[in-house]
PDB file of N, CA and C in Angstrom:
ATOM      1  N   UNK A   1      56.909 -49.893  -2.155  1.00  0.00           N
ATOM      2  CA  UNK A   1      56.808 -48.476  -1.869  1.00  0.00           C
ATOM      3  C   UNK A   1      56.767 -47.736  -3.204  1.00  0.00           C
ATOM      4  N   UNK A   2      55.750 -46.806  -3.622  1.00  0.00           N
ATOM      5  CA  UNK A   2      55.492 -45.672  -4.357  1.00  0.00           C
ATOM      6  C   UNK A   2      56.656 -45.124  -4.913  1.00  0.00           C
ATOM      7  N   UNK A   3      56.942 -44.467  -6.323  1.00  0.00           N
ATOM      8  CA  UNK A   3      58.225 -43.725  -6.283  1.00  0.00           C
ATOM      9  C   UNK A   3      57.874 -42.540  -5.423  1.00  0.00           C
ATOM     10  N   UNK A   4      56.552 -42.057  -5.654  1.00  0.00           N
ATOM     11  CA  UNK A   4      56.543 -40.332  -4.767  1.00  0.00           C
ATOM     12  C   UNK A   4      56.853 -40.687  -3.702  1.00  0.00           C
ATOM     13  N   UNK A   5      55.934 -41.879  -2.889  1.00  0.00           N
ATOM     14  CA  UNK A   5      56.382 -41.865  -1.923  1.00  0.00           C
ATOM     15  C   UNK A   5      58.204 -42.134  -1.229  1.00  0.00           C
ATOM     16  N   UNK A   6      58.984 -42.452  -2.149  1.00  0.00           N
ATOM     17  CA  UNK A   6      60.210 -42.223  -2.240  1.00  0.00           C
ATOM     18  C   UNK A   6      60.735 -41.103  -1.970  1.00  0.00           C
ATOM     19  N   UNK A   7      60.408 -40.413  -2.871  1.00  0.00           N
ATOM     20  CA  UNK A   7      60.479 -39.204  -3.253  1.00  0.00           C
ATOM     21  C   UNK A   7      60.051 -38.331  -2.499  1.00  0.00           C
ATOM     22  N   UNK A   8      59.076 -38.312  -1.536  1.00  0.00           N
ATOM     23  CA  UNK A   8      58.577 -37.380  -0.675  1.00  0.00           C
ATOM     24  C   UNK A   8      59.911 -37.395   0.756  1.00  0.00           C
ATOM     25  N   UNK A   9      60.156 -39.031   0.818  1.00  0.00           N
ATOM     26  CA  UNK A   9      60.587 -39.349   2.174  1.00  0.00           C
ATOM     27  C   UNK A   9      62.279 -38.092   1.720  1.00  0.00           C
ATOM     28  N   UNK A  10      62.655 -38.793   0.869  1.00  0.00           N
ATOM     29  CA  UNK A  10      64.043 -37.925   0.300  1.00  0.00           C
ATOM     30  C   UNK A  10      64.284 -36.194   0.598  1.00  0.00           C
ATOM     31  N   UNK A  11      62.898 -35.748   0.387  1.00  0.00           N
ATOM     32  CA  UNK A  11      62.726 -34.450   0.260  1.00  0.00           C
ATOM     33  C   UNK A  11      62.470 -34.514   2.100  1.00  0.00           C
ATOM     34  N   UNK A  12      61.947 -35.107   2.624  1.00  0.00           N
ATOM     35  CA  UNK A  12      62.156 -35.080   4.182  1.00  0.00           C
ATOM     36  C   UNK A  12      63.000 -34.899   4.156  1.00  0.00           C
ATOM     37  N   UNK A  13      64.237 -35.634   4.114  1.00  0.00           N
ATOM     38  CA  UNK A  13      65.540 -36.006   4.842  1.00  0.00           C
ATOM     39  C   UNK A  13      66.237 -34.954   4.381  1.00  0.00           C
ATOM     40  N   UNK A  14      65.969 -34.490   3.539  1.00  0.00           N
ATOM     41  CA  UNK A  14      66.970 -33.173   2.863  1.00  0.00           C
ATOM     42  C   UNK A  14      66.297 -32.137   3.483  1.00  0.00           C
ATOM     43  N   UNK A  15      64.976 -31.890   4.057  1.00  0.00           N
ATOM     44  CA  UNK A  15      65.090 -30.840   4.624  1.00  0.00           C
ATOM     45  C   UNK A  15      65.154 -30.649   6.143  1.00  0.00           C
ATOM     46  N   UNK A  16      65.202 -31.692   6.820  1.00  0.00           N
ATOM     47  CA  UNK A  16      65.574 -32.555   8.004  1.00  0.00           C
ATOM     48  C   UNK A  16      66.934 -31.980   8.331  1.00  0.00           C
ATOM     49  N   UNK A  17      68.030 -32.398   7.375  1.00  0.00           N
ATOM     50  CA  UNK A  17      69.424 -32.439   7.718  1.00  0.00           C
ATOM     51  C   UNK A  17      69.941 -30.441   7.269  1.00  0.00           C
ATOM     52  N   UNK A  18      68.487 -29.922   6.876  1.00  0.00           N
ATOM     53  CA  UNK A  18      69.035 -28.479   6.348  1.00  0.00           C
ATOM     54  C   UNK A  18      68.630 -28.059   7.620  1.00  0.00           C
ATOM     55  N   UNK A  19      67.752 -28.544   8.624  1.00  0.00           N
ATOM     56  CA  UNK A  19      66.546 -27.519   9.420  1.00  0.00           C
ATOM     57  C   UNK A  19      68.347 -27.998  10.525  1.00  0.00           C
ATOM     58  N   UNK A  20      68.575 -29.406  10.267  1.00  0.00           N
ATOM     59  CA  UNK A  20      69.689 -29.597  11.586  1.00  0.00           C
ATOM     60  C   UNK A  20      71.066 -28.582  11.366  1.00  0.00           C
ATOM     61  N   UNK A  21      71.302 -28.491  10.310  1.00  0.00           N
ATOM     62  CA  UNK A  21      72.431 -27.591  10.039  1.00  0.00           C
ATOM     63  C   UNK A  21      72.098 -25.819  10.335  1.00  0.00           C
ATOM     64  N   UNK A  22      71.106 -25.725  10.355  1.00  0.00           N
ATOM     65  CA  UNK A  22      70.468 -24.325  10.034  1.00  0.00           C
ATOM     66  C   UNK A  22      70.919 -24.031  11.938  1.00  0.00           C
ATOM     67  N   UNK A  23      70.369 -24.892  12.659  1.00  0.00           N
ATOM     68  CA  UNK A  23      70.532 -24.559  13.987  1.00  0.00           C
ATOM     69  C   UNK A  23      71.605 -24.742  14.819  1.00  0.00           C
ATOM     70  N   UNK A  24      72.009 -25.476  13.654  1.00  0.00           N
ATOM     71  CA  UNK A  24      73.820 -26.050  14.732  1.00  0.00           C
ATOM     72  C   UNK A  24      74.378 -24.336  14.246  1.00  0.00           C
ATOM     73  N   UNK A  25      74.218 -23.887  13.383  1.00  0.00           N
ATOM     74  CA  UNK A  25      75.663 -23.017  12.841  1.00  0.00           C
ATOM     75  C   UNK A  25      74.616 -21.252  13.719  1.00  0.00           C
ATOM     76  N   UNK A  26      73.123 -21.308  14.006  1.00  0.00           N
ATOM     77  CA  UNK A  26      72.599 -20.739  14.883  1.00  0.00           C
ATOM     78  C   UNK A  26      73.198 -20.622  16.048  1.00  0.00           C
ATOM     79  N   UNK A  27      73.186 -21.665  16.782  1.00  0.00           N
ATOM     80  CA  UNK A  27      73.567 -22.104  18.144  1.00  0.00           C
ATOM     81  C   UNK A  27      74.699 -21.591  18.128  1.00  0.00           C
ATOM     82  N   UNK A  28      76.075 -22.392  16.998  1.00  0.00           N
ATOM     83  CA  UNK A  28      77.205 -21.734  17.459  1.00  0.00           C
ATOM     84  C   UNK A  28      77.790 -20.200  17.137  1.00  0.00           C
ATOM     85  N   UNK A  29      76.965 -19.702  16.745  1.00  0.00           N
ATOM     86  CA  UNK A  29      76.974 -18.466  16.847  1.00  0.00           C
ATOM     87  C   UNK A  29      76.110 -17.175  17.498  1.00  0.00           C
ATOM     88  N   UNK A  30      75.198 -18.067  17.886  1.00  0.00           N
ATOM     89  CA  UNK A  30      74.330 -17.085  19.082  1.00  0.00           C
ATOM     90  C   UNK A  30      75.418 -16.086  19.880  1.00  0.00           C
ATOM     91  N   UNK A  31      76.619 -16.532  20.147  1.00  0.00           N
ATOM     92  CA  UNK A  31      77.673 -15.864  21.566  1.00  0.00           C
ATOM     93  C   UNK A  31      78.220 -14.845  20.734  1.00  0.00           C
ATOM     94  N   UNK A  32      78.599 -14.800  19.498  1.00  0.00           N
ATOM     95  CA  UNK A  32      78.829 -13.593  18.588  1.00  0.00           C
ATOM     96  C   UNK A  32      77.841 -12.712  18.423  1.00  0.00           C
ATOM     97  N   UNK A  33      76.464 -13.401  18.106  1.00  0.00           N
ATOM     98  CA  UNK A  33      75.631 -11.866  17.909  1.00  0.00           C
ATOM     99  C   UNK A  33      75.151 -11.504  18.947  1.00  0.00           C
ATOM    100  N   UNK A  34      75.333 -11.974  20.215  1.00  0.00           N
ATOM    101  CA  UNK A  34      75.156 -11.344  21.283  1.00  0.00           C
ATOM    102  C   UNK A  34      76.057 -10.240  21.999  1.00  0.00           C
ATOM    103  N   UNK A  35      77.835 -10.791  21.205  1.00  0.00           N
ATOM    104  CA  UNK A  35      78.396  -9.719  21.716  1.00  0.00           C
ATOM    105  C   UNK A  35      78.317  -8.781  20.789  1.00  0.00           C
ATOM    106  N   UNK A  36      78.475  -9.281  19.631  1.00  0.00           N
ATOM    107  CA  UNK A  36      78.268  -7.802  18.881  1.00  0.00           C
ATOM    108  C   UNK A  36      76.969  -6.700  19.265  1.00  0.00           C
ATOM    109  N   UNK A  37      76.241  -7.002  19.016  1.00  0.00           N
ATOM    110  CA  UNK A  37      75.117  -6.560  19.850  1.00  0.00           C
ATOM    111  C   UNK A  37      75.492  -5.824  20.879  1.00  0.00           C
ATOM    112  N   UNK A  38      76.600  -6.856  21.949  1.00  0.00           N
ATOM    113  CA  UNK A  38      76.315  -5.951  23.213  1.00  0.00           C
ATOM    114  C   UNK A  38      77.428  -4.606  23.060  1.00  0.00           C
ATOM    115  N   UNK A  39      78.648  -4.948  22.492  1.00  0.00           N
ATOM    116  CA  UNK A  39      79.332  -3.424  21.482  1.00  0.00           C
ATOM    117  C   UNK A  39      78.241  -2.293  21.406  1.00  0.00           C
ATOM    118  N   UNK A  40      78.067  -3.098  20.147  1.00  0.00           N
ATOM    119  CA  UNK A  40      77.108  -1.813  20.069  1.00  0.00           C
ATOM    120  C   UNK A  40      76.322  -0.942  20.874  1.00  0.00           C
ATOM    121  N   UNK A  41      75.605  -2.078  21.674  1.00  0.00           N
ATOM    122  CA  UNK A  41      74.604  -1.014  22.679  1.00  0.00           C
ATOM    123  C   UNK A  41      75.676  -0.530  23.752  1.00  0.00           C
ATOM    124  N   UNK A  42      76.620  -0.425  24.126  1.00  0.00           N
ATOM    125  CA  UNK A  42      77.639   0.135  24.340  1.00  0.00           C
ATOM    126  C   UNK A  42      78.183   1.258  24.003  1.00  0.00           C
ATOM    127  N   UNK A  43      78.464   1.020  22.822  1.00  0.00           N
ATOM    128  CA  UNK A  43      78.988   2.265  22.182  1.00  0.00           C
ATOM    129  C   UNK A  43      77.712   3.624  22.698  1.00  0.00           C
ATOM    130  N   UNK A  44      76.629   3.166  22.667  1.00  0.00           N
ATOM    131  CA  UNK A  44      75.234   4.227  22.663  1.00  0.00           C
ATOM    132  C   UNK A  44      75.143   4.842  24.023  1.00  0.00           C
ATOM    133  N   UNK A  45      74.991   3.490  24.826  1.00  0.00           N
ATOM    134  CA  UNK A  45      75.097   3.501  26.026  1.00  0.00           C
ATOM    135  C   UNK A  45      76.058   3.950  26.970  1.00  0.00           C
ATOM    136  N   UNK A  46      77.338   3.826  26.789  1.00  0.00           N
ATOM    137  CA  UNK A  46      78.435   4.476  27.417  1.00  0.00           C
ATOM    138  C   UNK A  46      79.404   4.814  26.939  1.00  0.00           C
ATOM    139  N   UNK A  47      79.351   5.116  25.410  1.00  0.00           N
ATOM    140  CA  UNK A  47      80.212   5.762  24.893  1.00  0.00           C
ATOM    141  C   UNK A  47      81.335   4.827  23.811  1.00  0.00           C
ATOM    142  N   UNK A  48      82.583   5.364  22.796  1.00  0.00           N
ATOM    143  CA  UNK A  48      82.949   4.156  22.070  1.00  0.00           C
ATOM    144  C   UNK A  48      83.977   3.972  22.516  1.00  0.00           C
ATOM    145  N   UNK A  49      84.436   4.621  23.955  1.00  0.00           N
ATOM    146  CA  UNK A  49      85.919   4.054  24.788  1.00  0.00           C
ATOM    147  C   UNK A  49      85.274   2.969  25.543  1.00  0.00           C
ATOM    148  N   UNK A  50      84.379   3.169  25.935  1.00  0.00           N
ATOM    149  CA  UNK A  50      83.939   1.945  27.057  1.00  0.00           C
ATOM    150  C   UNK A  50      83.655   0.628  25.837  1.00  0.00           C
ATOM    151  N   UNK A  51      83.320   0.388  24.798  1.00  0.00           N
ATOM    152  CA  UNK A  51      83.144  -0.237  24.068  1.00  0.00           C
ATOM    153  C   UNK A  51      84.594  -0.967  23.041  1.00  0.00           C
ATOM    154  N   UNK A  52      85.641   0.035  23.058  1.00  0.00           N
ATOM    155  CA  UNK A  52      86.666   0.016  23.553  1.00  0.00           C
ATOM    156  C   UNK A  52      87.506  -0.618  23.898  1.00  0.00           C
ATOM    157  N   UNK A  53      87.250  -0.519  25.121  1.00  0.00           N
ATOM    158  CA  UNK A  53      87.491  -1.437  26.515  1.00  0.00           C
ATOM    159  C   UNK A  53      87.490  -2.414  26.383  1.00  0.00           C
ATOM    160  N   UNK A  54      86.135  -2.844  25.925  1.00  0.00           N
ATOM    161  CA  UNK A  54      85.597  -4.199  26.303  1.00  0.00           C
ATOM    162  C   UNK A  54      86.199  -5.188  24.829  1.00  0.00           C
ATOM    163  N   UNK A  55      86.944  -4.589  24.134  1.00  0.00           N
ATOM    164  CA  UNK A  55      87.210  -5.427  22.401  1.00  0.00           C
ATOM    165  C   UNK A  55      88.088  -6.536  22.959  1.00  0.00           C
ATOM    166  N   UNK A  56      88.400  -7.546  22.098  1.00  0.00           N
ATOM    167  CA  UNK A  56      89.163  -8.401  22.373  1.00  0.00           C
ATOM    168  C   UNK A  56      90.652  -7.831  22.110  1.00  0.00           C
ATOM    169  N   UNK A  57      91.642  -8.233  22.739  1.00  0.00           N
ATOM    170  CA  UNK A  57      93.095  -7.437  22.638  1.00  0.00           C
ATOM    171  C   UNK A  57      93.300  -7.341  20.830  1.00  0.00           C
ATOM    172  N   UNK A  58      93.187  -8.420  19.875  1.00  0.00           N
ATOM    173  CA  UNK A  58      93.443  -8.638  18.802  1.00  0.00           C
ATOM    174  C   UNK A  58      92.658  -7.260  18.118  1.00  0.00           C
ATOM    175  N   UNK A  59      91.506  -7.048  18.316  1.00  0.00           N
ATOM    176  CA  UNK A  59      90.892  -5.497  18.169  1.00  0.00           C
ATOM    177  C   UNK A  59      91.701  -4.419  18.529  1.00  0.00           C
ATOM    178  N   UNK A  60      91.843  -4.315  19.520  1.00  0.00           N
ATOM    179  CA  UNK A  60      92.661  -3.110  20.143  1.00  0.00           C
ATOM    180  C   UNK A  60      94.057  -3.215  19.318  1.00  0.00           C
ATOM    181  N   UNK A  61      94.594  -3.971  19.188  1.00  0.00           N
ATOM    182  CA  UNK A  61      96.169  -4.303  18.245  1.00  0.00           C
ATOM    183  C   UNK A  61      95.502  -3.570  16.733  1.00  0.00           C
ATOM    184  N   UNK A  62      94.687  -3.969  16.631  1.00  0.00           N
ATOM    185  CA  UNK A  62      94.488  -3.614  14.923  1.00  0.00           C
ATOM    186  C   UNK A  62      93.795  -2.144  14.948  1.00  0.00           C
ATOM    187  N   UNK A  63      93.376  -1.280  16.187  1.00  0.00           N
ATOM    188  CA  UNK A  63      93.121  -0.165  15.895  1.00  0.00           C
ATOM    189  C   UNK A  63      93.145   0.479  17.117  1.00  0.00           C
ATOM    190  N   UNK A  64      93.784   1.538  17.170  1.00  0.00           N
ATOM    191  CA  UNK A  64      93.920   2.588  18.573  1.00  0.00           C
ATOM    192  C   UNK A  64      92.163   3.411  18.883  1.00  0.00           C
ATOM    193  N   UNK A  65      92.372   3.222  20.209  1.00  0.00           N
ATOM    194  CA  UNK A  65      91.367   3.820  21.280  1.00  0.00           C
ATOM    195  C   UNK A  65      90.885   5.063  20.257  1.00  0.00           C
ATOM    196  N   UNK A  66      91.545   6.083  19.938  1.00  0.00           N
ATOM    197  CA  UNK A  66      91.484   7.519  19.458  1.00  0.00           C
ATOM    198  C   UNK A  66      90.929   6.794  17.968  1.00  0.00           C
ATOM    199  N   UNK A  67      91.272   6.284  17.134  1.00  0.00           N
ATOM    200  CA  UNK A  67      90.959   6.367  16.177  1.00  0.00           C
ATOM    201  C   UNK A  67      89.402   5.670  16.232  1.00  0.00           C
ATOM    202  N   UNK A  68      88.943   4.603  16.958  1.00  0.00           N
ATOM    203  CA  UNK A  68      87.997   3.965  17.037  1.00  0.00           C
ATOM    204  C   UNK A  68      87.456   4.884  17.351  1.00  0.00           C
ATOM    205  N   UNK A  69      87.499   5.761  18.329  1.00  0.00           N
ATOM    206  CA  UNK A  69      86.240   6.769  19.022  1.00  0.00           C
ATOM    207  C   UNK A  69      85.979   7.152  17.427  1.00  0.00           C
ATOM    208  N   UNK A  70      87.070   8.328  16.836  1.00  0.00           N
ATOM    209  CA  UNK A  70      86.678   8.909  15.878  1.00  0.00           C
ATOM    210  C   UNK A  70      85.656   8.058  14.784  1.00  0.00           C
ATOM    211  N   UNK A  71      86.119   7.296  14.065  1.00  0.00           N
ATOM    212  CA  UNK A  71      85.440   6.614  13.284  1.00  0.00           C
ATOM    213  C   UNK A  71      84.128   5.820  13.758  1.00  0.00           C
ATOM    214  N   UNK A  72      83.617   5.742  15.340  1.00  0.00           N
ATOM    215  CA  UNK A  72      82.621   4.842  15.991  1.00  0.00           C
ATOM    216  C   UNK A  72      81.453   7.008  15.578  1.00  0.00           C
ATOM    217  N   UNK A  73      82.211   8.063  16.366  1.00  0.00           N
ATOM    218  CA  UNK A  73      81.111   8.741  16.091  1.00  0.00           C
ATOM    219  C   UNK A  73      81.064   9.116  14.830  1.00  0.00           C
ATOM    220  N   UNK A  74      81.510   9.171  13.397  1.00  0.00           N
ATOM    221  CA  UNK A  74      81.879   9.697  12.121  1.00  0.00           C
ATOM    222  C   UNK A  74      80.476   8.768  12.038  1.00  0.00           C
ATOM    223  N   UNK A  75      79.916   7.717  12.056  1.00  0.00           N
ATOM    224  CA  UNK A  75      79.443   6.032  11.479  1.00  0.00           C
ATOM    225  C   UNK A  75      78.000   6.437  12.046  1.00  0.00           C
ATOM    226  N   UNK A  76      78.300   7.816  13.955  1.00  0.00           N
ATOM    227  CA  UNK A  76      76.736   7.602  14.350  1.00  0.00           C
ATOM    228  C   UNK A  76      76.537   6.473  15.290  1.00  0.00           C
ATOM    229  N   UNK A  77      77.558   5.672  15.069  1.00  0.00           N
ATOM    230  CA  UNK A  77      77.187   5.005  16.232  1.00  0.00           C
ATOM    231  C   UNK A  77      76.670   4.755  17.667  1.00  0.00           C
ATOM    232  N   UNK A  78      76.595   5.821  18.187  1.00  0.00           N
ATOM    233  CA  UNK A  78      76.501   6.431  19.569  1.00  0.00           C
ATOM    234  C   UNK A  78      74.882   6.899  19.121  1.00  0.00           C
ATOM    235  N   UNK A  79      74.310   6.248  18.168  1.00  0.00           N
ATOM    236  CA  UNK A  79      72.484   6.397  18.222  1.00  0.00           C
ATOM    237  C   UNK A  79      72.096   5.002  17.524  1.00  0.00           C
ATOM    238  N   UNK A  80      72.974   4.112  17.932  1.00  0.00           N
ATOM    239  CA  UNK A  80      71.994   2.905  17.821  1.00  0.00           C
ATOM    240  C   UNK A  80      71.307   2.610  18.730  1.00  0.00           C
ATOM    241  N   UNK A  81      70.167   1.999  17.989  1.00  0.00           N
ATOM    242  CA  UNK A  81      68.997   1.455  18.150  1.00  0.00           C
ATOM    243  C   UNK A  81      68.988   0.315  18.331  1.00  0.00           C
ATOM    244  N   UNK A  82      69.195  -0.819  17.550  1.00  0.00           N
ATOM    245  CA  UNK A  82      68.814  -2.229  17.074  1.00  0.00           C
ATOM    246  C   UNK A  82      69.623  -2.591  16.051  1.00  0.00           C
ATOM    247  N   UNK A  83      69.733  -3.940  16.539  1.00  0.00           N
ATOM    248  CA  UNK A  83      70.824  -5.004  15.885  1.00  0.00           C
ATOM    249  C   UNK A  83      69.424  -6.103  15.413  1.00  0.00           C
ATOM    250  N   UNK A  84      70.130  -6.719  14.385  1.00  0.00           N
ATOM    251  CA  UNK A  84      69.763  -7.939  13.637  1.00  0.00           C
ATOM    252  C   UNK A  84      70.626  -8.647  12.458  1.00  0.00           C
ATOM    253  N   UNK A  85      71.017 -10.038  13.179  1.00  0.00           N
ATOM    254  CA  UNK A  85      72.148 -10.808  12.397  1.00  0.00           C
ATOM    255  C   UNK A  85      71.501 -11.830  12.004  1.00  0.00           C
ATOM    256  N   UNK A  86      70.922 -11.663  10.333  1.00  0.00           N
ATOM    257  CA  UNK A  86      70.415 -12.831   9.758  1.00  0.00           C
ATOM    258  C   UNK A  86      71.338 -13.620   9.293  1.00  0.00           C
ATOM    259  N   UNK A  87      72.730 -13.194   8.609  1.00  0.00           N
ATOM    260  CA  UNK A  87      73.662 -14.236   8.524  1.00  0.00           C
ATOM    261  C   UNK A  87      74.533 -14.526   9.390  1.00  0.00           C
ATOM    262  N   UNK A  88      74.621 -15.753   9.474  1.00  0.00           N
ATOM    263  CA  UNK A  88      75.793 -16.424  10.261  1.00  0.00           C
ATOM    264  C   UNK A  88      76.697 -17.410   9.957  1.00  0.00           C
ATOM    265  N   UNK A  89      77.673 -17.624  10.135  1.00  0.00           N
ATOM    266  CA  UNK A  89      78.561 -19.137   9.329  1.00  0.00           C
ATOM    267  C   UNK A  89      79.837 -19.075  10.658  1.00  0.00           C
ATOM    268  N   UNK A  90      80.576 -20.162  10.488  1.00  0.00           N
ATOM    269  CA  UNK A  90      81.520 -20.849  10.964  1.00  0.00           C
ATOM    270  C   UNK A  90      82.268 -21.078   9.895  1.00  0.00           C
ATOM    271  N   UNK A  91      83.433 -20.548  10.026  1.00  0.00           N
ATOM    272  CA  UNK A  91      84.568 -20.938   9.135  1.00  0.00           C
ATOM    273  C   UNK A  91      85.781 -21.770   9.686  1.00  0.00           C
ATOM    274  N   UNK A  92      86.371 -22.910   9.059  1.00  0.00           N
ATOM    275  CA  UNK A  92      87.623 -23.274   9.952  1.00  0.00           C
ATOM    276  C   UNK A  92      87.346 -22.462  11.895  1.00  0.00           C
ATOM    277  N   UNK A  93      86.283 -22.983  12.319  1.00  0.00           N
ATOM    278  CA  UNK A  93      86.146 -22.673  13.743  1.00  0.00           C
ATOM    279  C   UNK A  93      86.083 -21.314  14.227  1.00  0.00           C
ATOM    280  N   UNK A  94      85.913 -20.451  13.297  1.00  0.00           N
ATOM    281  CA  UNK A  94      85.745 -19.301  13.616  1.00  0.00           C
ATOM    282  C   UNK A  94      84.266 -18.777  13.282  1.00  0.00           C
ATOM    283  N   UNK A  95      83.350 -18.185  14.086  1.00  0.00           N
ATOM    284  CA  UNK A  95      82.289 -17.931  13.545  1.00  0.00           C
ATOM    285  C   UNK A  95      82.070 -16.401  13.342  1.00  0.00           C
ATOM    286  N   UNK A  96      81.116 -15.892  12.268  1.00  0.00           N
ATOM    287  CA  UNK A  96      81.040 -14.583  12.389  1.00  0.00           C
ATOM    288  C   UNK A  96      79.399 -14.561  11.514  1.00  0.00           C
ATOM    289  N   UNK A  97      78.717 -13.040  12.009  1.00  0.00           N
ATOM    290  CA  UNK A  97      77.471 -12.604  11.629  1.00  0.00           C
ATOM    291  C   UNK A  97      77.716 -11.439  11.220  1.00  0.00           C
ATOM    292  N   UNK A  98      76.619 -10.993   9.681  1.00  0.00           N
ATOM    293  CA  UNK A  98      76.370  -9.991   9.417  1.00  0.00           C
ATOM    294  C   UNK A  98      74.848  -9.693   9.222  1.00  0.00           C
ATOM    295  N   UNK A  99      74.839  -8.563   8.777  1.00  0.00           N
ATOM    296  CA  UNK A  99      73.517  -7.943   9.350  1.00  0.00           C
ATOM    297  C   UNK A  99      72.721  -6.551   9.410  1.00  0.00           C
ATOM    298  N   UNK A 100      72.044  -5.531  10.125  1.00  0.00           N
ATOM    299  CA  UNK A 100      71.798  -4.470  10.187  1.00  0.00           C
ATOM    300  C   UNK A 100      71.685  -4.005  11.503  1.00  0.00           C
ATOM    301  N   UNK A 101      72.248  -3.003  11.507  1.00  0.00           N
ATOM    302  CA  UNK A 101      72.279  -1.734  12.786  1.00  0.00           C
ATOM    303  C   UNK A 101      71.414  -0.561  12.280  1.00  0.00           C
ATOM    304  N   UNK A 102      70.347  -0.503  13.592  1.00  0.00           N
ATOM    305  CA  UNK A 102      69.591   0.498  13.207  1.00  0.00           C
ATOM    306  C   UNK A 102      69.813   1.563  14.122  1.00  0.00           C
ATOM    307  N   UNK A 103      70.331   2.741  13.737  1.00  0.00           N
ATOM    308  CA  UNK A 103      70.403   4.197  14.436  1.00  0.00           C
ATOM    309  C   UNK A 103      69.110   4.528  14.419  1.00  0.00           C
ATOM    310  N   UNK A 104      69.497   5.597  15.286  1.00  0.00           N
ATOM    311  CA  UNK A 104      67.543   6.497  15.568  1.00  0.00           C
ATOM    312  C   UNK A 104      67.783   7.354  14.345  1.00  0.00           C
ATOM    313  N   UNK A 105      66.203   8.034  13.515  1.00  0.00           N
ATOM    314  CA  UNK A 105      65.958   7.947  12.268  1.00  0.00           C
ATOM    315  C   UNK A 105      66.061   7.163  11.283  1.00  0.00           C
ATOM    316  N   UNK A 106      65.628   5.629  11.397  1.00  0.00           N
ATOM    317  CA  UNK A 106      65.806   4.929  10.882  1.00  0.00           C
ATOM    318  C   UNK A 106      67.140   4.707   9.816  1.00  0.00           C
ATOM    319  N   UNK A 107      67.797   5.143  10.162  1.00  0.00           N
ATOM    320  CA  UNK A 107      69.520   5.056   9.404  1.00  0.00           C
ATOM    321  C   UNK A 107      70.044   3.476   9.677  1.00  0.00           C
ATOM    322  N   UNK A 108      70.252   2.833   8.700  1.00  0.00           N
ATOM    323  CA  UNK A 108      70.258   1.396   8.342  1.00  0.00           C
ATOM    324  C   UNK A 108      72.156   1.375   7.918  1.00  0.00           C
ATOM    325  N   UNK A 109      72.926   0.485   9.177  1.00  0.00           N
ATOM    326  CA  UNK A 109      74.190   0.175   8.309  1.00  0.00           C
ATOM    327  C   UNK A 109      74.289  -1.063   8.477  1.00  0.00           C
ATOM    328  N   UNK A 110      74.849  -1.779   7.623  1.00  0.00           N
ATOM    329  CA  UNK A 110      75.640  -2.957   7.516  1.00  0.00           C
ATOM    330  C   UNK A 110      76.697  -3.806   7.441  1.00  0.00           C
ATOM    331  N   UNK A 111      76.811  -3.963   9.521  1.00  0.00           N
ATOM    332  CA  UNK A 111      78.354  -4.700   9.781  1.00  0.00           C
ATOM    333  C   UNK A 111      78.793  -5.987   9.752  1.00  0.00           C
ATOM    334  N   UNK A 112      80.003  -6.497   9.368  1.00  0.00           N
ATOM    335  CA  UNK A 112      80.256  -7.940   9.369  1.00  0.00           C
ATOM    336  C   UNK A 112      80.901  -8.184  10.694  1.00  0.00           C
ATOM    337  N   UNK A 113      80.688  -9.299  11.780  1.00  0.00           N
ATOM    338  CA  UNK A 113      81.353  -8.960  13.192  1.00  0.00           C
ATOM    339  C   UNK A 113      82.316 -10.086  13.462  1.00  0.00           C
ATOM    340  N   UNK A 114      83.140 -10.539  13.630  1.00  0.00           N
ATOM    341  CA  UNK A 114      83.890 -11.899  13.744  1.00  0.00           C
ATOM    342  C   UNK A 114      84.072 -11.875  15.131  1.00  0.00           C
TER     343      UNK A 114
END
């Protein structure tokens, strides 16, 4: 066997085992940027108590109903548009995505969501 051809197969396998990692840490985080996502269109959609509502208790412990409203409309939130979470990772079993939220007038922010 060839060295390139060595060398080619190598460069397979390395990008083989990147394309497999790329989709495992996808996959296990698809259920995060879906909820974040669904927050958000929440917040737009029915407001940032109903969004609120729906946080995991550990959320609600780390910030009161009243203050979230305030700081969800201060941010604009209540005119998003569109979500997109190009990063994603798994840490010690925890996964989280960041990304861009697009409000109407193209107003661009960038949240990290765990």
């Amino acid at each position: 066997m060839s060295i390139m051809r060595k060398i080619l197969i190598g460069v397979g396998v390395v990008v083989a085992i990147g394309a497999v990692a790329d989709t495992t840490v996808y996959y296990f985080t698809k259920g995060i940027a879906e909820s974040a996502t669904n927050f958000f269109a929440t917040i737009a959609s029915d407001g940032p108590e109903a969004a609120y509502r729906s946080a995991s208790p550990a959320f609600q412990q780390a910030m009161s109903e009243s203050d979230f409203t305030a700081l969800a409309n201060r941010a604009g939130l209540t005119r998003y548009m569109s979500a997109s979470w190009p990063e994603r990772k798994v840490e010690n079993g925890q996964g989280s995505v960041s990304g861009t939220l697009t409000l109407d007038n193209d107003v661009a922010l960038s949240p990290r969501c765990n």
